[in-house]
Protein backbone atom coordinates (compact mmCIF):
# COMPACT_ATOMS: atom_id res chain seq x y z
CA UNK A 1 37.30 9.74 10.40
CA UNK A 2 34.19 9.83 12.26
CA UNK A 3 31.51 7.27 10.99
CA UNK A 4 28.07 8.20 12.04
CA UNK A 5 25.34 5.88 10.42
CA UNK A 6 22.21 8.49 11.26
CA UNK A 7 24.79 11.60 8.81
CA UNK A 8 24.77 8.56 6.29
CA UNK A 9 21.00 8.68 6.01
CA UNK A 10 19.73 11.86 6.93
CA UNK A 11 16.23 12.65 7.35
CA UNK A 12 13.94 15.35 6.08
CA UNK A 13 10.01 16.45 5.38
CA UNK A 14 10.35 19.46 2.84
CA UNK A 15 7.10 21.22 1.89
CA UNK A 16 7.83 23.90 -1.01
CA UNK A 17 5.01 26.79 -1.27
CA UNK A 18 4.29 27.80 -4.51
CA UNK A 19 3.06 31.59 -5.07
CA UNK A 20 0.47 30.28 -8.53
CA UNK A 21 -0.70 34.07 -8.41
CA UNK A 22 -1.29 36.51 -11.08
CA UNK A 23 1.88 38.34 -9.42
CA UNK A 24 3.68 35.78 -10.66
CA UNK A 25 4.01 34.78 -14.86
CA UNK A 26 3.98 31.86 -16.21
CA UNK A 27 7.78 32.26 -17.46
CA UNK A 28 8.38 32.50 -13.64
CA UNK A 29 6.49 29.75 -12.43
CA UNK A 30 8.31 27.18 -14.80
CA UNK A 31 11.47 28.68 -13.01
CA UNK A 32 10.27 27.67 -9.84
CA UNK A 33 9.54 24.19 -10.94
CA UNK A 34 12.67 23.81 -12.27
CA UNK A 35 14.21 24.91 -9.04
CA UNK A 36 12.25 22.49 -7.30
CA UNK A 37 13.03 19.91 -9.24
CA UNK A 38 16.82 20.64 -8.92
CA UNK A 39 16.41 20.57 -5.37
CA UNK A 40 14.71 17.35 -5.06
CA UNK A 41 17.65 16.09 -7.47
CA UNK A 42 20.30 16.41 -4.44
CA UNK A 43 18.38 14.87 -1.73
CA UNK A 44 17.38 10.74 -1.50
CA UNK A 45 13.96 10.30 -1.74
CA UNK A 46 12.00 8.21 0.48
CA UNK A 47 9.20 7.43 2.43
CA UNK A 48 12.38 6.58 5.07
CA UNK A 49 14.68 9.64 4.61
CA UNK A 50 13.47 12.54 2.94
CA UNK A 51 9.51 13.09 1.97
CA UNK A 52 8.35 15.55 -0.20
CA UNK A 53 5.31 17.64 -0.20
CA UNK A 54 4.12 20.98 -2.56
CA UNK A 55 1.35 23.21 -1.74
CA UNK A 56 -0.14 25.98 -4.04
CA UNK A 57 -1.55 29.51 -3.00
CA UNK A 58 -3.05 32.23 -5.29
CA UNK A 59 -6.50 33.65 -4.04
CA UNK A 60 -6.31 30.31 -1.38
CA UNK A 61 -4.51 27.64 -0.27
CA UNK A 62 -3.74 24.15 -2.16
CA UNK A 63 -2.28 21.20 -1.37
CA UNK A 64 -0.96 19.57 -4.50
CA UNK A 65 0.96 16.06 -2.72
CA UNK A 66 1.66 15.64 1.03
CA UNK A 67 4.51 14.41 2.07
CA UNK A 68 3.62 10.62 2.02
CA UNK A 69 2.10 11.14 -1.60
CA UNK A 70 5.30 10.04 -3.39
CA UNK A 71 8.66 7.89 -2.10
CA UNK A 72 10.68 8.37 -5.10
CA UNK A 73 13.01 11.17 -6.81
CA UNK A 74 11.14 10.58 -10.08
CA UNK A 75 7.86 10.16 -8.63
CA UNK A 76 8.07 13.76 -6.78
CA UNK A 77 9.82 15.43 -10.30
CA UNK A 78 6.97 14.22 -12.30
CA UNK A 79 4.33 16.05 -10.19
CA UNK A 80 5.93 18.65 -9.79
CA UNK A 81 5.73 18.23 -13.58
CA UNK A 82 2.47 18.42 -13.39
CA UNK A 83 1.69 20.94 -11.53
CA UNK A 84 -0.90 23.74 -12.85
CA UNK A 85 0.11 27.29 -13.28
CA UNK A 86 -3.49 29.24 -12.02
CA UNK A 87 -2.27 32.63 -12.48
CA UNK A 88 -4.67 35.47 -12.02
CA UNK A 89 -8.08 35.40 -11.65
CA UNK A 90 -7.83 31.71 -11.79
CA UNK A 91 -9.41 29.45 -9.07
CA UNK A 92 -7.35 26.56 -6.87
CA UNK A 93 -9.51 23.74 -6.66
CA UNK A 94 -11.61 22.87 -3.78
């Protein structure tokens, strides 16, 4: 078997955009937190191998956390926790 160190460790900056428009309900949104969530479950989380970062658009542009923000699995879940549902009519903050 081939042993490659760098395959052991891979590395990765994944920025997830989030649709937090009224075209969008709130039933939804929680879907695509829990999506997120899932897929930050299969990947190791680190500021060394794979960083994390989640920005919001509705009416404008967010950014929630860049990708240097958080260097943990739980760390990135819990904001993504977090994250505000704006819906329609709602504004992002400045």
């Amino acid at each position: 078997m081939y042993d490659c160190p760098a395959c052991s460790s891979p590395k990765a900056d994944i920025v997830f955009v989030v649709d937090s428009s009224g075209s969008i309900s709130s039933y939804d949104f929680d879907k695509v937190r829990s999506f997120i969530e899932s897929v930050v479950d299969s990947f190791d989380i680190s500021s060394d191998t794979v960083r994390v970062g989640l920005i919001q658009f509705s009416d404008d542009d967010y950014v929630e956390f860049d990708l240097s923000e958080y260097s943990s699995k739980q760390a990135v879940k819990t904001a993504v926790e977090a994250i505000p549902y704006y819906g329609s009519g709602k504004q992002l903050p400045v």
